[in-house]
N, C-alpha and C. Protein backbone atom coordinates (compact mmCIF):
# COMPACT_ATOMS: atom_id res chain seq x y z
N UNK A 1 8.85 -22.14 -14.26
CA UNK A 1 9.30 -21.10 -13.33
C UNK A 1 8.84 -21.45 -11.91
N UNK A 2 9.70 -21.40 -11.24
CA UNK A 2 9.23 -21.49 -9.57
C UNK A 2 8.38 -20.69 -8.99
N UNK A 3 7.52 -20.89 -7.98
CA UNK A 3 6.74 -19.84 -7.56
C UNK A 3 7.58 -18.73 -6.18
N UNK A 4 7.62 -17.76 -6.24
CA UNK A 4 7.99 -17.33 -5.28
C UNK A 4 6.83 -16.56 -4.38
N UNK A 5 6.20 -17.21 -3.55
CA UNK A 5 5.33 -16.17 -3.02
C UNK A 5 5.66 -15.38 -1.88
N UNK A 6 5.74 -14.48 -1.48
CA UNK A 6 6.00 -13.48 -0.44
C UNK A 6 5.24 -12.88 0.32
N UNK A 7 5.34 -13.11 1.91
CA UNK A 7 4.60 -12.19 2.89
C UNK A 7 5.35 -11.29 3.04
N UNK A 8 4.72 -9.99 3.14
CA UNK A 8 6.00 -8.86 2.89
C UNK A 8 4.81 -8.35 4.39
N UNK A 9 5.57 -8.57 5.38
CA UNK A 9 4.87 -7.59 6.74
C UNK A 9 5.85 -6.24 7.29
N UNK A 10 4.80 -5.48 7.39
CA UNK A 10 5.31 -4.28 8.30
C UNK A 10 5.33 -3.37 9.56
N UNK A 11 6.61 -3.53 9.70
CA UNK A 11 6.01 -3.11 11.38
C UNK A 11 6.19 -1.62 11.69
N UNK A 12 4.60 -0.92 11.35
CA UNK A 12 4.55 0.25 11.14
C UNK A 12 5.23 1.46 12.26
N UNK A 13 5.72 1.35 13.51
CA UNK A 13 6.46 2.00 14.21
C UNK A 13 7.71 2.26 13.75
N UNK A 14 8.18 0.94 13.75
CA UNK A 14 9.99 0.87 13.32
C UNK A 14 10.24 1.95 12.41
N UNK A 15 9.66 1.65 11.60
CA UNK A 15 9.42 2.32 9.85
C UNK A 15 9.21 3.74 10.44
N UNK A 16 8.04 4.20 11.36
CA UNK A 16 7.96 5.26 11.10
C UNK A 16 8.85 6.25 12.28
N UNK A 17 9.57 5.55 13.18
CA UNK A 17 10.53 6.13 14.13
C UNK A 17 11.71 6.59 13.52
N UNK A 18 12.29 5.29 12.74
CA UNK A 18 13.52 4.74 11.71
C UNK A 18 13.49 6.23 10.82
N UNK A 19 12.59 6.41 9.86
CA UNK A 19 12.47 7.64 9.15
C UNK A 19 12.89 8.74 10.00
N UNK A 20 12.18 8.90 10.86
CA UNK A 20 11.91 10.03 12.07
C UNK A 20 13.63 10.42 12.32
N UNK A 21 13.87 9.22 12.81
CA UNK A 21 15.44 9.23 12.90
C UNK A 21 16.22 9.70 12.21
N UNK A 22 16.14 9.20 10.64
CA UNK A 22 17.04 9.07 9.52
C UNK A 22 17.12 10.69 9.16
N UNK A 23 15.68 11.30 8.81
CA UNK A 23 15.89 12.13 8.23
C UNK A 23 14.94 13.56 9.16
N UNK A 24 15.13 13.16 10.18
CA UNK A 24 14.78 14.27 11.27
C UNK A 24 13.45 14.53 10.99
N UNK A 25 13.16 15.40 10.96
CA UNK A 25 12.06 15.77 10.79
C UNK A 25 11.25 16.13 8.91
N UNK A 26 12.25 15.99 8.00
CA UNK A 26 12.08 16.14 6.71
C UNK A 26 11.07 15.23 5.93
N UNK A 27 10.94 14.06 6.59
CA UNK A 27 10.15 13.40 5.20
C UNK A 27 9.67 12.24 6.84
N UNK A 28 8.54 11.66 6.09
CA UNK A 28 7.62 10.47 6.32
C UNK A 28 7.75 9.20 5.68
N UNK A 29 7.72 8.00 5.87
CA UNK A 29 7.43 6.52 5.30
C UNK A 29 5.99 7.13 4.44
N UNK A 30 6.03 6.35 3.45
CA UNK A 30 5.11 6.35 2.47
C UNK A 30 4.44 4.98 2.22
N UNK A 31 3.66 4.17 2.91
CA UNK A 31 3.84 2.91 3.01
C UNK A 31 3.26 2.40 1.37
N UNK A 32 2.66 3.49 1.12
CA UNK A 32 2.16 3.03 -0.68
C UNK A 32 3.21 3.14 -1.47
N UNK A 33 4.27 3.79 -0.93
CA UNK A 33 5.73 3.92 -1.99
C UNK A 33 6.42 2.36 -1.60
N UNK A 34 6.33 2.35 -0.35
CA UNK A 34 7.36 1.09 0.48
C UNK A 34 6.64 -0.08 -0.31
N UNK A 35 5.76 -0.33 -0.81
CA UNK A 35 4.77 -1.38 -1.09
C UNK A 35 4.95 -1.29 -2.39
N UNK A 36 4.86 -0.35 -3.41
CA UNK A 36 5.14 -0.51 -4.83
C UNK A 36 6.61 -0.95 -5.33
N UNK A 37 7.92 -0.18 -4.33
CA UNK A 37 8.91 -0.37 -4.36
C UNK A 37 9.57 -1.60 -4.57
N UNK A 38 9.08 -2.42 -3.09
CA UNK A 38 9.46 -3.50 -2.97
C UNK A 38 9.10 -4.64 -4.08
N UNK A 39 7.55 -4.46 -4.58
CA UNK A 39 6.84 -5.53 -5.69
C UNK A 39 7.97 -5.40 -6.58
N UNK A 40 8.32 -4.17 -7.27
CA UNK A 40 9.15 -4.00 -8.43
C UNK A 40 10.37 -4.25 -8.17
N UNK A 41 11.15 -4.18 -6.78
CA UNK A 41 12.21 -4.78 -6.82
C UNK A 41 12.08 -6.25 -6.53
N UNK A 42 11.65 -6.98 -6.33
CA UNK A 42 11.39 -8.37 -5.67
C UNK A 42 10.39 -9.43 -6.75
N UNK A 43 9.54 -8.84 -7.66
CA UNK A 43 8.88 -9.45 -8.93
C UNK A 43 8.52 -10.18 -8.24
N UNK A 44 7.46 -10.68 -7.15
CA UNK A 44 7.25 -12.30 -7.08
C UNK A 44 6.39 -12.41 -7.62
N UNK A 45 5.85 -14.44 -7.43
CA UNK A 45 4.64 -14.74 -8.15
C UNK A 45 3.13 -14.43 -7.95
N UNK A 46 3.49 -13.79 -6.51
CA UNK A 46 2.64 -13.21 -5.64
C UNK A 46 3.14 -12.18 -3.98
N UNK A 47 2.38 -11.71 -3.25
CA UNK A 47 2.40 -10.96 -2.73
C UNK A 47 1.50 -10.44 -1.55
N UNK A 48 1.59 -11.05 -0.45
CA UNK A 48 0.56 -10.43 0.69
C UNK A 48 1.35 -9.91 1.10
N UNK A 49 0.59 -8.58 1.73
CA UNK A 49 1.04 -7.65 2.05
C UNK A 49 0.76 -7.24 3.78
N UNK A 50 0.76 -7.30 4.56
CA UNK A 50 0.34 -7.13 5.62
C UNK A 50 0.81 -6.06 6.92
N UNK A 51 0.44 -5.53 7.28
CA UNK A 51 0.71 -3.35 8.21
C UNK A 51 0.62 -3.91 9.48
N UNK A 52 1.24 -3.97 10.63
CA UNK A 52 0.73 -3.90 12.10
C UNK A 52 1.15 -2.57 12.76
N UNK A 53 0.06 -2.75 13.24
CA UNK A 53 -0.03 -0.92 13.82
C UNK A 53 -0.48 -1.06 15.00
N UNK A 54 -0.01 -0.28 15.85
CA UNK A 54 -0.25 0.34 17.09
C UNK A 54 -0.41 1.44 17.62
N UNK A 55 -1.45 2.24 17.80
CA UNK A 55 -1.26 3.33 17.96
C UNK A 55 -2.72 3.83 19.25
N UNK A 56 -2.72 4.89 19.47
CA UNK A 56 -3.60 5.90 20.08
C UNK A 56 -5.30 5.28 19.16
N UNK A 57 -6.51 5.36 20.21
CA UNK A 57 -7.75 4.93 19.30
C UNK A 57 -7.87 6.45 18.41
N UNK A 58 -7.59 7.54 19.10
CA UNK A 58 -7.97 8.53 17.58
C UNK A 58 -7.19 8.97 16.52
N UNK A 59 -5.87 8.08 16.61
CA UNK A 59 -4.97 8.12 15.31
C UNK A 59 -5.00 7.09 14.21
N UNK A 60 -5.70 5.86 15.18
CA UNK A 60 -5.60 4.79 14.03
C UNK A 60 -6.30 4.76 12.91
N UNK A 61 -7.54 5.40 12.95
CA UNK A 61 -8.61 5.05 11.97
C UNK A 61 -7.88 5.35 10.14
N UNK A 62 -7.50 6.96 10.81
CA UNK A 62 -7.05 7.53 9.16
C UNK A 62 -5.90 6.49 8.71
N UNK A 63 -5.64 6.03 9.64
CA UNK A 63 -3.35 5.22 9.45
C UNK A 63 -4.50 4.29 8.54
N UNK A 64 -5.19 3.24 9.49
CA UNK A 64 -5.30 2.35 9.21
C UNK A 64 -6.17 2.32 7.45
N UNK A 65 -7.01 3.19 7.48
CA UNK A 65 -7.51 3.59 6.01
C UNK A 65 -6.94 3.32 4.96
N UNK A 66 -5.64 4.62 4.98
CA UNK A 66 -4.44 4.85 4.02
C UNK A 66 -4.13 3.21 3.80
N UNK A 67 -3.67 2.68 5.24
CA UNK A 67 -3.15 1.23 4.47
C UNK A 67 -3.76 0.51 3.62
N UNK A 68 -4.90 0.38 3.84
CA UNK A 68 -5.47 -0.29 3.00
C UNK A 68 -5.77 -0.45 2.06
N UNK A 69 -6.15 0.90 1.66
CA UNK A 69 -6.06 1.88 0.21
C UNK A 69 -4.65 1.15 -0.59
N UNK A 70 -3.54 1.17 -0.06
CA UNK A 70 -2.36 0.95 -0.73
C UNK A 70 -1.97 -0.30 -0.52
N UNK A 71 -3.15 -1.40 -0.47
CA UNK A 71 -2.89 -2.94 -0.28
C UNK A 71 -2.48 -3.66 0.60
N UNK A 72 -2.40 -3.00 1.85
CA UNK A 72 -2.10 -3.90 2.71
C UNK A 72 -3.53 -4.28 3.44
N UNK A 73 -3.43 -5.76 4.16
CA UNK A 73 -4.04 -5.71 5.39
C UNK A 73 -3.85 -5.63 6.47
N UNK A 74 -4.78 -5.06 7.41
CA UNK A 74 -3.83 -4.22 8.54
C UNK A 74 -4.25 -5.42 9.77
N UNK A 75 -3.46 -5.48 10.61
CA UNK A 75 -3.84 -6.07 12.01
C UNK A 75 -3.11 -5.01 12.82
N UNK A 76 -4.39 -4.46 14.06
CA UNK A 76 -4.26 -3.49 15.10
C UNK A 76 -3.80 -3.89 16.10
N UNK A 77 -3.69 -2.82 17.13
CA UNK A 77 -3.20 -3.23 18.91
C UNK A 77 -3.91 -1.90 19.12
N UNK A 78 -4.63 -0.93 19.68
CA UNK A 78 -5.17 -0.20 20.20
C UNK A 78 -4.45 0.43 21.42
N UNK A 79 -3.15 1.14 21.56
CA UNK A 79 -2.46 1.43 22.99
C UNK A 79 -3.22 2.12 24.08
N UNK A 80 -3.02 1.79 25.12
CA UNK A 80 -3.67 2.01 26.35
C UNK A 80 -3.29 3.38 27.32
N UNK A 81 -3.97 3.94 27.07
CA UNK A 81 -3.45 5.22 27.78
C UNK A 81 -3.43 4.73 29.70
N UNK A 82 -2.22 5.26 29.78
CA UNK A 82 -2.17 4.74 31.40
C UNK A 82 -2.61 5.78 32.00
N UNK A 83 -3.12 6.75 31.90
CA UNK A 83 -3.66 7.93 32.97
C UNK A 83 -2.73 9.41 33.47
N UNK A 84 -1.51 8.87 32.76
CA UNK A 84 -0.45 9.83 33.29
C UNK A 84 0.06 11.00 31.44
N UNK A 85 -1.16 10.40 30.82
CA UNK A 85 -0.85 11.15 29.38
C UNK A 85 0.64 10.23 28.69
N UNK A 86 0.66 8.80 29.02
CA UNK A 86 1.60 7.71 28.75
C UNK A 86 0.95 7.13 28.19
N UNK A 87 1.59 6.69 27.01
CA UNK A 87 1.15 5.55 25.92
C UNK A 87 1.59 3.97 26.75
N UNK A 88 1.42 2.88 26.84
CA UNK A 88 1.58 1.64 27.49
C UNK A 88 2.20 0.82 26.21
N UNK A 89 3.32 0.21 26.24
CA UNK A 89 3.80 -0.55 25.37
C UNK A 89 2.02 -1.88 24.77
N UNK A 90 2.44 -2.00 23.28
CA UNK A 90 1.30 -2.77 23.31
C UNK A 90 2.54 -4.34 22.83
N UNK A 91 1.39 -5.17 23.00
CA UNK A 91 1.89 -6.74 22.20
C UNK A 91 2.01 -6.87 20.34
N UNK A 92 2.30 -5.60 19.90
CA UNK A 92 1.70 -5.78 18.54
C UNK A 92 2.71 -6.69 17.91
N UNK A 93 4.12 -6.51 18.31
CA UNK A 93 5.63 -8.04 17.51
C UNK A 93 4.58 -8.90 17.85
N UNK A 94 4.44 -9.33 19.10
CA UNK A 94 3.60 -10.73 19.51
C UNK A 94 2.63 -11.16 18.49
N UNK A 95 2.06 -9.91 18.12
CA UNK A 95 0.60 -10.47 17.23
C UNK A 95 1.36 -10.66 15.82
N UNK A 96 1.98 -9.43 15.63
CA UNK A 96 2.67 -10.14 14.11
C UNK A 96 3.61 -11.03 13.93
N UNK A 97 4.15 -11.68 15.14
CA UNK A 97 4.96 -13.17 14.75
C UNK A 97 3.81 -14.28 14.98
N UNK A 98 2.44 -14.64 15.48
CA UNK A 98 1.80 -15.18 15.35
C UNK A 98 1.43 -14.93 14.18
N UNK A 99 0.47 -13.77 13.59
CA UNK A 99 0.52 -13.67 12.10
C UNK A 99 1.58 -14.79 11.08
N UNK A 100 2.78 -14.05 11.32
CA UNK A 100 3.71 -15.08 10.55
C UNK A 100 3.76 -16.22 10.39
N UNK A 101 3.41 -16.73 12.25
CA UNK A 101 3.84 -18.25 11.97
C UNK A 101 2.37 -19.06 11.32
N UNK A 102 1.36 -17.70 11.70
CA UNK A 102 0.12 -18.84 11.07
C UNK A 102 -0.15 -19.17 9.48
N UNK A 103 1.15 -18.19 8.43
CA UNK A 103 0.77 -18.34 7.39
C UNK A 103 2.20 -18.87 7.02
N UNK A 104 2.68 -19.80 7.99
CA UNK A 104 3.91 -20.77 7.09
C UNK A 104 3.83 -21.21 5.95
N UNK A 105 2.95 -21.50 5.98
CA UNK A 105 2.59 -22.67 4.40
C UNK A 105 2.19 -22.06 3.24
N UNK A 106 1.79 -20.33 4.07
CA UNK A 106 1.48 -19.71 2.22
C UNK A 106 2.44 -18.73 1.33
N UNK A 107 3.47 -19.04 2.13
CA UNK A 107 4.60 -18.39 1.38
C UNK A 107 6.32 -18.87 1.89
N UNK A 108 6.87 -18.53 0.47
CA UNK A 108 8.36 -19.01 0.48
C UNK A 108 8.98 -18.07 1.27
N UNK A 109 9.34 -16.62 0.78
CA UNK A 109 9.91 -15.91 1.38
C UNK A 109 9.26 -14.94 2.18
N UNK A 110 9.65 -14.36 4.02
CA UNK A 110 9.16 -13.47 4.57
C UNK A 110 9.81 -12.00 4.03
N UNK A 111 9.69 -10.84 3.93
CA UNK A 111 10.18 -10.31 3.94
C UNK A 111 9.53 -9.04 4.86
N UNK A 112 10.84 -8.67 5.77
CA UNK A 112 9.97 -7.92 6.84
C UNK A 112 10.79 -6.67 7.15
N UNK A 113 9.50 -5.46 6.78
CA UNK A 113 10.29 -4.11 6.68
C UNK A 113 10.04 -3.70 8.27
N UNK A 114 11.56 -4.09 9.23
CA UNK A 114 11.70 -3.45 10.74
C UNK A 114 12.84 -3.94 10.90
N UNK A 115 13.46 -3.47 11.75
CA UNK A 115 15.04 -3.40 12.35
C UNK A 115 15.02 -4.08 13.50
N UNK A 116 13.89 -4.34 13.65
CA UNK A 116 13.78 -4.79 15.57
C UNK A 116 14.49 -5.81 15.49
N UNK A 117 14.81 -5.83 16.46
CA UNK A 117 15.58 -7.63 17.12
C UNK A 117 14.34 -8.54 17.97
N UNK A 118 13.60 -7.93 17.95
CA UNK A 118 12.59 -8.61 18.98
C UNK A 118 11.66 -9.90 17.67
N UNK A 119 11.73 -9.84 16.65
CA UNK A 119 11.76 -10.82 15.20
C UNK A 119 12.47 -11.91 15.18
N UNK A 120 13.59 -11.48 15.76
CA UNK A 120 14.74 -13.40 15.89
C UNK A 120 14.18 -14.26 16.44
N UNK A 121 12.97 -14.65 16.76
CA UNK A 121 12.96 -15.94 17.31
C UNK A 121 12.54 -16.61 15.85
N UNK A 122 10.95 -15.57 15.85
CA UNK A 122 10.21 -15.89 14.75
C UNK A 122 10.81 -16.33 13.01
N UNK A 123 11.94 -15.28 13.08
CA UNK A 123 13.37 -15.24 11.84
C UNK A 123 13.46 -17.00 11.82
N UNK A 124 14.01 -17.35 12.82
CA UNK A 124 14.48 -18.50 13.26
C UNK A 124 13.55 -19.70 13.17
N UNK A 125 12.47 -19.36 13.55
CA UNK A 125 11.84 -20.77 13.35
C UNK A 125 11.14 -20.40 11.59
N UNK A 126 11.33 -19.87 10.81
CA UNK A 126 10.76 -19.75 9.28
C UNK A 126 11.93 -19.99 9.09
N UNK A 127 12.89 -19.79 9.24
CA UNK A 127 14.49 -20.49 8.48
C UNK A 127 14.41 -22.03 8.98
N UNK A 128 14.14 -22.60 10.26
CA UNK A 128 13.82 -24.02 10.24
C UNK A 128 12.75 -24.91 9.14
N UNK A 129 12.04 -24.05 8.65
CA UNK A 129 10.74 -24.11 8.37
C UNK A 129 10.75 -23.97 6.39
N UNK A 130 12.39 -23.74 6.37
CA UNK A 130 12.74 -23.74 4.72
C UNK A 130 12.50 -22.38 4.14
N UNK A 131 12.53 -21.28 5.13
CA UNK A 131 11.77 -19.87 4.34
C UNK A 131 12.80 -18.93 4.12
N UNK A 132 13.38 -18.28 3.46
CA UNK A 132 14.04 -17.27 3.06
C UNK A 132 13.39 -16.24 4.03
N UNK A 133 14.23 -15.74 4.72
CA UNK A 133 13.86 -14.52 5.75
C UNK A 133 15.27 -12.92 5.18
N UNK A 134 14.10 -11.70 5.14
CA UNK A 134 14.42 -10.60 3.98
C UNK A 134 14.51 -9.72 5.41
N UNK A 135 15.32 -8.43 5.38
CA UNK A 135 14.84 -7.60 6.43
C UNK A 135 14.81 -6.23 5.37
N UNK A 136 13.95 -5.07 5.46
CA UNK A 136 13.95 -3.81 5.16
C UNK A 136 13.74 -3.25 5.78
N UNK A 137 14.90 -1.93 6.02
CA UNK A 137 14.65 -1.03 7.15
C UNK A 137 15.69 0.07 6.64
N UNK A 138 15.47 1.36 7.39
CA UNK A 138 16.13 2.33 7.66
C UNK A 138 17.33 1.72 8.51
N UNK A 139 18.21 2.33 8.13
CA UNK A 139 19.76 2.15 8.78
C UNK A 139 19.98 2.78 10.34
N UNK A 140 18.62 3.28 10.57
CA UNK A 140 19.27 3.93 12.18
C UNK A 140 18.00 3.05 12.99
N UNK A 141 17.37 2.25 12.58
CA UNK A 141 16.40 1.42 13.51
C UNK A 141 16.89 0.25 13.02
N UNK A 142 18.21 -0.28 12.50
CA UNK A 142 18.48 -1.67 12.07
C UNK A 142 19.48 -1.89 13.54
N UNK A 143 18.81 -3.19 14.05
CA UNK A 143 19.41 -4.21 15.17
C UNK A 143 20.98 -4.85 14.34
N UNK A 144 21.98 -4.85 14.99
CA UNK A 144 23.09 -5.79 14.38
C UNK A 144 22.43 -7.14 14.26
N UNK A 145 22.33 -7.75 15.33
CA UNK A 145 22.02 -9.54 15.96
C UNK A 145 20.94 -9.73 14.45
N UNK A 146 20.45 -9.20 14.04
CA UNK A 146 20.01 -9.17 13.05
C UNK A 146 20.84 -10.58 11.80
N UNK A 147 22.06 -9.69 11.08
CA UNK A 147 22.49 -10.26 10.51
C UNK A 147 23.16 -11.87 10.97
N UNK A 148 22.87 -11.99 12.20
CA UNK A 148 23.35 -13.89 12.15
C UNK A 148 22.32 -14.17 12.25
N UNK A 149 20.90 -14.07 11.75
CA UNK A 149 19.65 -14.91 11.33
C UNK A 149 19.51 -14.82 10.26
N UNK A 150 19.10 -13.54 9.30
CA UNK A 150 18.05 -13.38 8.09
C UNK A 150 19.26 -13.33 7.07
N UNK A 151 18.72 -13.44 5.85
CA UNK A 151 19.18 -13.87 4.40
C UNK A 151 19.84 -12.50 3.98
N UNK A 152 19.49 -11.67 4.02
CA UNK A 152 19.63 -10.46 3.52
C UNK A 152 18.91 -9.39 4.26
N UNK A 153 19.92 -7.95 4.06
CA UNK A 153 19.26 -6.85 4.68
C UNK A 153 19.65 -5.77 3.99
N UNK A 154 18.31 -4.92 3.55
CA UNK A 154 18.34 -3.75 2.58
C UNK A 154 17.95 -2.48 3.23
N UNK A 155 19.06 -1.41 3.33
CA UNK A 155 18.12 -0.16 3.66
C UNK A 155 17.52 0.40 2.61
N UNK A 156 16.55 1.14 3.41
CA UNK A 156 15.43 2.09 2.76
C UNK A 156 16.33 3.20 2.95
N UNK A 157 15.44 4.38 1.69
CA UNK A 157 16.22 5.73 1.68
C UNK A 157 15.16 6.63 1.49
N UNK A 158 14.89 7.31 0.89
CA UNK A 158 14.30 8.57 0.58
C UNK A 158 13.11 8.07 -0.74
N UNK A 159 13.71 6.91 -1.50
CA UNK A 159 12.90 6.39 -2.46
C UNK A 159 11.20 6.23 -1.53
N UNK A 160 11.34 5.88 -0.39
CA UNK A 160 10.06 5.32 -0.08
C UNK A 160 9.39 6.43 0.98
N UNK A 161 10.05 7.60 0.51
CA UNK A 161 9.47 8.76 1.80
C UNK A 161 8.70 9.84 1.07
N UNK A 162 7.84 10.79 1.87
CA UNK A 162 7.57 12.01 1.28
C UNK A 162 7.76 12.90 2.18
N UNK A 163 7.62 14.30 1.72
CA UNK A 163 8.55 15.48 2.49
C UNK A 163 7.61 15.69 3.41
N UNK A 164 7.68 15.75 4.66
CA UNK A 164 6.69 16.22 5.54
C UNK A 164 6.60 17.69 5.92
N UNK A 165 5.03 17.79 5.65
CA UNK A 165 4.97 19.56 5.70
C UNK A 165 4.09 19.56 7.23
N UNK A 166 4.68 20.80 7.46
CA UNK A 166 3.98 21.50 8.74
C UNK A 166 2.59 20.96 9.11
N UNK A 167 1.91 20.75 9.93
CA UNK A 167 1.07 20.97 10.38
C UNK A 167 0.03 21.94 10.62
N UNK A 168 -1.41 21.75 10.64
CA UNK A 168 -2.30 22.67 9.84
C UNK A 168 -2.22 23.15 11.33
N UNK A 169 -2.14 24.76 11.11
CA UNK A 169 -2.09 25.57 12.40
C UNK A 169 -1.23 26.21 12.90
N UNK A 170 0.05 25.23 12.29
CA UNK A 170 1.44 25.67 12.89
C UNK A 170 1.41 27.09 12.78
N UNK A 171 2.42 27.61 13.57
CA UNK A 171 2.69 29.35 13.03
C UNK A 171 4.30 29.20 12.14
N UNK A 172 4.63 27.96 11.93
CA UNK A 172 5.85 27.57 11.14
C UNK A 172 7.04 28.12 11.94
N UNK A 173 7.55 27.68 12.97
CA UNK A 173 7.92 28.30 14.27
C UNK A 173 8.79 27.06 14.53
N UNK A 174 9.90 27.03 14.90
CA UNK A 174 10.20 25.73 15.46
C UNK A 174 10.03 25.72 16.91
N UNK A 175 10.11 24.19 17.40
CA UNK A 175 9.48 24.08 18.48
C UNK A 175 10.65 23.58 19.43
């Protein structure tokens, strides 16, 4: 049997905007569902799993927890508050296509749950590089330019979400 090993990375915004999008305000990415899902649909011989996150310093800690708990390893970006109550775009694609390219050699296929287009270069040089390139995403954060690089592209649905409830405090009020 051949080995198939798989970096399965995630680019925890996409995922969690993409949802945001898809299903308004009803349900959340489940990244421990997105992660069991995929093993069982995909069987490989193996499996790293890897989360990039970006966020606010007093949101990340719990995100970053949960991931881990549910097998991934996480690589951060810490966003920069600019002073105006503005989040500052961070480099986190940057860090996770370095990620990628530094683990060419330990896996056959990428498979990468985000819609971004800002991935095609990286797509591109792992298809030079002999690698099966996978995309998973929600259908309203999927880039077209997409499909003239990667092998295949699967949306996510509701399988990998949970219902999101109110917030502790709310007066259950819409806003």
């Amino acid at each position: 049997m051949l080995e198939d090993r798989v970096l399965f990375v995630v680019d925890c915004q996409n995922l969690y905007y993409g949802s945001k999008e898809e299903f308004v305000k009803d349900k959340r990415v489940s990244f421990g569902r997105l992660r069991y899902w995929l093993y069982k649909r995909c069987k490989p011989s193996s499996m790293h799993s890897l989360a990039c996150v970006a966020l606010s310093s007093g949101t990340i800690k719990r995100l970053v927890e949960y991931l881990e708990r549910a097998g991934y390893e996480v690589t951060q970006k810490i966003s920069r508050n600019c002073g105006d109550n503005t989040i500052s775009n961070t480099d986190i694609d940057a860090k996770a296509s370095v990620e990628i390219i530094s683990r060419i050699d330990n896996f056959d296929r990428l498979i990468m749950a985000s819609g971004d287009s800002d991935f095609i270069p990286v797509y591109q040089y792992c298809k030079n590089k002999g690698k099966r390139v996978e995309v998973v995403c929600f259908r309203s954060s999927f880039n077209r330019d997409l499909l003239q690089v990667v092998d295949s592209v699967t949306f996510l649905g509701s399988e990998v979400t949970y219902p999101h409830e109110e917030e502790r405090g709310s007066t259950g009020g819409t806003s």
